[in-house]
Structure formats: C-alpha cells, structure tokens
Protein backbone atom coordinates (compact mmCIF):
# COMPACT_ATOMS: atom_id res chain seq x y z
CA UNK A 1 -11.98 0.76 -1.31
CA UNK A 2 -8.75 -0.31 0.56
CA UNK A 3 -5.97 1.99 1.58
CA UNK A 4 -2.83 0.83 0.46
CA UNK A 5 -0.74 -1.43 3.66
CA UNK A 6 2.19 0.99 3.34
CA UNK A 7 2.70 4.96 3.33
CA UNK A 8 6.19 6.45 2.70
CA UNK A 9 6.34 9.90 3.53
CA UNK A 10 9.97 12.46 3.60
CA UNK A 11 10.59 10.68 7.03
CA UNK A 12 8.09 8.51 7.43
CA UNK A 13 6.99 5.01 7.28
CA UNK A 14 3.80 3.56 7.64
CA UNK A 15 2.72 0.54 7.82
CA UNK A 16 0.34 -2.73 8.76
CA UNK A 17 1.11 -3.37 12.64
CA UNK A 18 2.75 -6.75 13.12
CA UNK A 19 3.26 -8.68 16.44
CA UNK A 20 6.56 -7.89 16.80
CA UNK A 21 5.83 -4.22 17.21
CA UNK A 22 4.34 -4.97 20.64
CA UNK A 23 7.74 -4.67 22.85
CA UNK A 24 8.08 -1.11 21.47
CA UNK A 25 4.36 -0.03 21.43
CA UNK A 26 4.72 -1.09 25.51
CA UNK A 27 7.79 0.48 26.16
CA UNK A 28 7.79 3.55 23.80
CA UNK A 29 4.20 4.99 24.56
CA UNK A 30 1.22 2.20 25.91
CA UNK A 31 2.23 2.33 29.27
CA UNK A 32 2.87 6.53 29.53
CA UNK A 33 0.59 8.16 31.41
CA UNK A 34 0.76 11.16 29.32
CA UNK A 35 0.61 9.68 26.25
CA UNK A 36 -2.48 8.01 26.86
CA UNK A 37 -3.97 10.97 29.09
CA UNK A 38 -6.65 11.44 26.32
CA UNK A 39 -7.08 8.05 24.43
CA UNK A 40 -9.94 5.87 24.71
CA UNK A 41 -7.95 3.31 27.13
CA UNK A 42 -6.11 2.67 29.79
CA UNK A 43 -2.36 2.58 30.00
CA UNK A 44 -1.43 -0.92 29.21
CA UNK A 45 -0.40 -3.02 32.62
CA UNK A 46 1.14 -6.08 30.87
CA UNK A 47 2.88 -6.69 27.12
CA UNK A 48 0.00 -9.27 27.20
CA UNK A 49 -2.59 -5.98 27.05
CA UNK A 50 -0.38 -4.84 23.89
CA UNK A 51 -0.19 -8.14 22.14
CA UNK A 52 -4.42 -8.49 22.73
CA UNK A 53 -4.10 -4.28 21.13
CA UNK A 54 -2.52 -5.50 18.34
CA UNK A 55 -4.01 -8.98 17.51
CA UNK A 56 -7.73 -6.55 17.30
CA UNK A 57 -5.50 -4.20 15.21
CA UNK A 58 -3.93 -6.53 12.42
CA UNK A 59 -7.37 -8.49 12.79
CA UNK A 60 -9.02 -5.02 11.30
CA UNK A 61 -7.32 -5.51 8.20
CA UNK A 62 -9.18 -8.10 7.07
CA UNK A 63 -12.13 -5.79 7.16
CA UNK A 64 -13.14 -2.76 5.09
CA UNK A 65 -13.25 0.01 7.72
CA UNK A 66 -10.50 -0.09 10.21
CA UNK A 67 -6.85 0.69 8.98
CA UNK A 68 -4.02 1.23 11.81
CA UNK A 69 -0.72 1.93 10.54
CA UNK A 70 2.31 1.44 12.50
CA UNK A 71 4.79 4.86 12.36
CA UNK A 72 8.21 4.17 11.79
CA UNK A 73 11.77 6.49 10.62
CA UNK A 74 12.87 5.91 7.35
CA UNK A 75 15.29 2.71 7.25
CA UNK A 76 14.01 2.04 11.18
CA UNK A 77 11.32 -0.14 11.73
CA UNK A 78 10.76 0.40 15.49
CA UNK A 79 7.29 1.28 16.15
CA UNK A 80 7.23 5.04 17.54
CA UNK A 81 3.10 5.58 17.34
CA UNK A 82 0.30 4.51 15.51
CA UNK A 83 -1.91 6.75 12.94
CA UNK A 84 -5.19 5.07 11.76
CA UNK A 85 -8.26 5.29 9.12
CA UNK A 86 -11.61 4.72 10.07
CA UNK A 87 -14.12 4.69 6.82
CA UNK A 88 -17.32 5.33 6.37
CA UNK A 89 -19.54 5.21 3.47
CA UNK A 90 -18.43 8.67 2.10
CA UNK A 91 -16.15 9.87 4.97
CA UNK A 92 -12.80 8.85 6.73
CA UNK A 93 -11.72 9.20 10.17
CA UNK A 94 -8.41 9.82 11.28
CA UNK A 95 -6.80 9.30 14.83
CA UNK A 96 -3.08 8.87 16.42
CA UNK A 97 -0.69 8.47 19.17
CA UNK A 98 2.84 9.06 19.57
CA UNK A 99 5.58 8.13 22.11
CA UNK A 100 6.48 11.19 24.22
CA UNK A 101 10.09 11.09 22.92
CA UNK A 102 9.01 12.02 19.36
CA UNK A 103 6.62 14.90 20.59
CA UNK A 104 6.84 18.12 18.89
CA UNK A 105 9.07 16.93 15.53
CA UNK A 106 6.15 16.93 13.09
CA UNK A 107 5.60 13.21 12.78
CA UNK A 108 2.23 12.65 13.39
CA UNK A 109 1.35 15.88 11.14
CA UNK A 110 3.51 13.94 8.64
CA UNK A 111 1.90 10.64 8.99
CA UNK A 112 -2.10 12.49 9.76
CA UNK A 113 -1.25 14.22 6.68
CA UNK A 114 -0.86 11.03 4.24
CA UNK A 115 -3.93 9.36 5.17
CA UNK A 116 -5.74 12.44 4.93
CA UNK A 117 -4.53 13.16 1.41
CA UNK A 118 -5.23 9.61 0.25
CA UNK A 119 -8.83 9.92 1.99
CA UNK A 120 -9.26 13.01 -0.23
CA UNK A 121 -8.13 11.62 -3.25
CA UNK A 122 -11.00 8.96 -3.25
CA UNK A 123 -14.05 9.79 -5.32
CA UNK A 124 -16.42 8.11 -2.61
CA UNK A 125 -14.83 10.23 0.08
CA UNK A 126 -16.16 13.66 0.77
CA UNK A 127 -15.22 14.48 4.59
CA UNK A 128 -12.20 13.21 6.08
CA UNK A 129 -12.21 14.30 10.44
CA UNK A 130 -11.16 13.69 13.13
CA UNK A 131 -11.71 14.58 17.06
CA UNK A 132 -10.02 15.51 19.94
CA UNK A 133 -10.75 16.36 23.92
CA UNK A 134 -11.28 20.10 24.49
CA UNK A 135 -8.05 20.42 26.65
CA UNK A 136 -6.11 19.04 24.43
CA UNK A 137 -4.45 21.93 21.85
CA UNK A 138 -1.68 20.01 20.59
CA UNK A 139 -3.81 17.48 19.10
CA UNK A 140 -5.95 20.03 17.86
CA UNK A 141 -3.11 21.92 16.50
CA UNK A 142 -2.17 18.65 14.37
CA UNK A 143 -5.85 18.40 12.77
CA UNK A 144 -5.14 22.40 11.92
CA UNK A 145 -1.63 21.78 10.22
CA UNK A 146 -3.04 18.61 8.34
CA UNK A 147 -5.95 21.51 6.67
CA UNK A 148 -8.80 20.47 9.11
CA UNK A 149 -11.03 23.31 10.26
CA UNK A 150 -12.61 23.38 13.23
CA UNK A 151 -16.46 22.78 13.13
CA UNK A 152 -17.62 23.22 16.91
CA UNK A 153 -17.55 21.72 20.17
CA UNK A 154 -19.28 17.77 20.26
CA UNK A 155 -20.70 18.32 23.62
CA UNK A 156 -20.07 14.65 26.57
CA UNK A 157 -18.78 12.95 22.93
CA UNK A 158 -16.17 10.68 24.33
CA UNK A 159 -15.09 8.86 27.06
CA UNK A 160 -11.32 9.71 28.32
CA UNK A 161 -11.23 7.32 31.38
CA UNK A 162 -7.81 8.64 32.43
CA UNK A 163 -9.00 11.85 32.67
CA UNK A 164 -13.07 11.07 34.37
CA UNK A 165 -15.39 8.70 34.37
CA UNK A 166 -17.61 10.98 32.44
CA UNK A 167 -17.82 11.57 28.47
CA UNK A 168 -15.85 14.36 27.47
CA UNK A 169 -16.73 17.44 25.54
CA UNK A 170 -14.43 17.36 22.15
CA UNK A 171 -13.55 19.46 19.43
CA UNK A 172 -14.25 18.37 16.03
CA UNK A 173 -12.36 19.33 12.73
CA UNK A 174 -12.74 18.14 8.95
CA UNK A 175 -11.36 18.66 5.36
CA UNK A 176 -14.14 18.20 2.84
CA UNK A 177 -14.41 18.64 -1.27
C-alpha cells in the first residue's frame, strides 16, 4: 500500500519534496523559532541542514512507511509546509508544519485532512492519529477539525528540544472505523 505522490485539494497541492524546495523550506519556516517551537528538531542553521532534511525525506519514498508531502497553492509550487504519513501495519500517522505566514488560513486542516481521508479509505487501515505537545492548542485544534478525537494525555512521550531537554507530555487524537 502506497499513497499516491500527489494530493490536490480546493487550494491545495501536495506533493513528493524535491531538492529544489530547500531555499523555501529554509527561508519560509526551518529556521523560525516559532515554527519549530514544538517539532522534533532544531531550527535549521545552514541550507546545508535543509538539503540533508530533504535528501532523508525524498529518500523515504523509496520505502513503504514514510510519506512527506510538500504543501503548495494551487498553480504555485513554492513550498509553504510539509504534511506527512507515517504507516503502520493497520494504522497511519499524520504530522505537519507550516510557515508562520500561512498560520490560521486552514491549510494544514486542508492538507491533514487529505491524507487522513485516504488513510481511511484503505481496507488495511483502521486508526489514522496523530500527536501533539500539551501546550500546543492550535495543533490540537487541527487534529479536532480533521475528525480526530482526543484519547488522553501520552505522559514524557516526546522530545521537544526547543522547548526542554526533557520528553514532553502530549496529547493524542485518532479517527478509527
């Protein structure tokens, strides 16, 4: 089971990183402090951390588990965020980030929400979730617009190094048939 390389949504775009996306991936969100406030890594310092980013990320795709789709406007091709699929043997995981300057417009709801729908619309797949640190309600908010319900609280589940040096308690919401 593969998802297909390309989503097109009302707005949206997605589709398999390429190397070319790295200028705008550095500029538009790797390097923000906020934006990467509660991701798994550290701001990029160099376009030579985003290049090594997305050489791992297009390198996925030759796999069967790891899909990252680049999220791009309609007839734009400019990288604004990424939105990715991480599957399991009967479940998917979902997981984003955006550049600051398209906060709050609905586009990673949009592009959460195609994934998730194609997740659900596999036969093997019976739990699509996804997880996000406990102070951080806009995420959260996302998972709830996409049809996630909350489940609980994953207590120390994830490491947020630009927030401590300690794992993180997280909230965790799915979708399941």
């Amino acid at each position: 089971m593969r998802p297909p390389e390309r989503f097109e949504t009302e707005r949206l775009v997605l589709r398999m990183p390429c190397m070319t996306d790295a200028e705008a991936i550095f500029a538009g969100y790797a390097t923000d402090p906020e934006v990467t406030r509660y991701m798994t890594w550290r701001p990029h310092e160099s376009i030579e951390d985003t290049r090594a980013f997305l050489e791992i990320a297009i390198a996925d795709w030759s796999g069967d588990r790891s899909f990252g789709y680049a999220i791009t406007m309609r007839g734009a091709d400019e990288c604004l965020g990424m939105v990715g699929l991480n599957l399991g043997d009967y479940n998917a995981e979902v997981g984003y980030v955006l550049a600051r300057e398209y906060w709050c417009q609905g586009i990673v709801t949009e592009a959460a929400q195609a994934l998730v729908e194609w997740a659900m619309a596999q036969p093997t797949i019976y739990r699509v979730w996804a997880i996000c640190d406990v102070d951080n309600p806009a995420s959260a908010r996302v998972m709830e617009k996409v049809g996630m319900e909350r489940e609980g609280i994953l207590r120390r589940r994830i490491m947020h190094p630009n927030v401590s040096d300690e794992p993180r308690d997280c909230l965790c919401y799915s979708i399941v048939k």
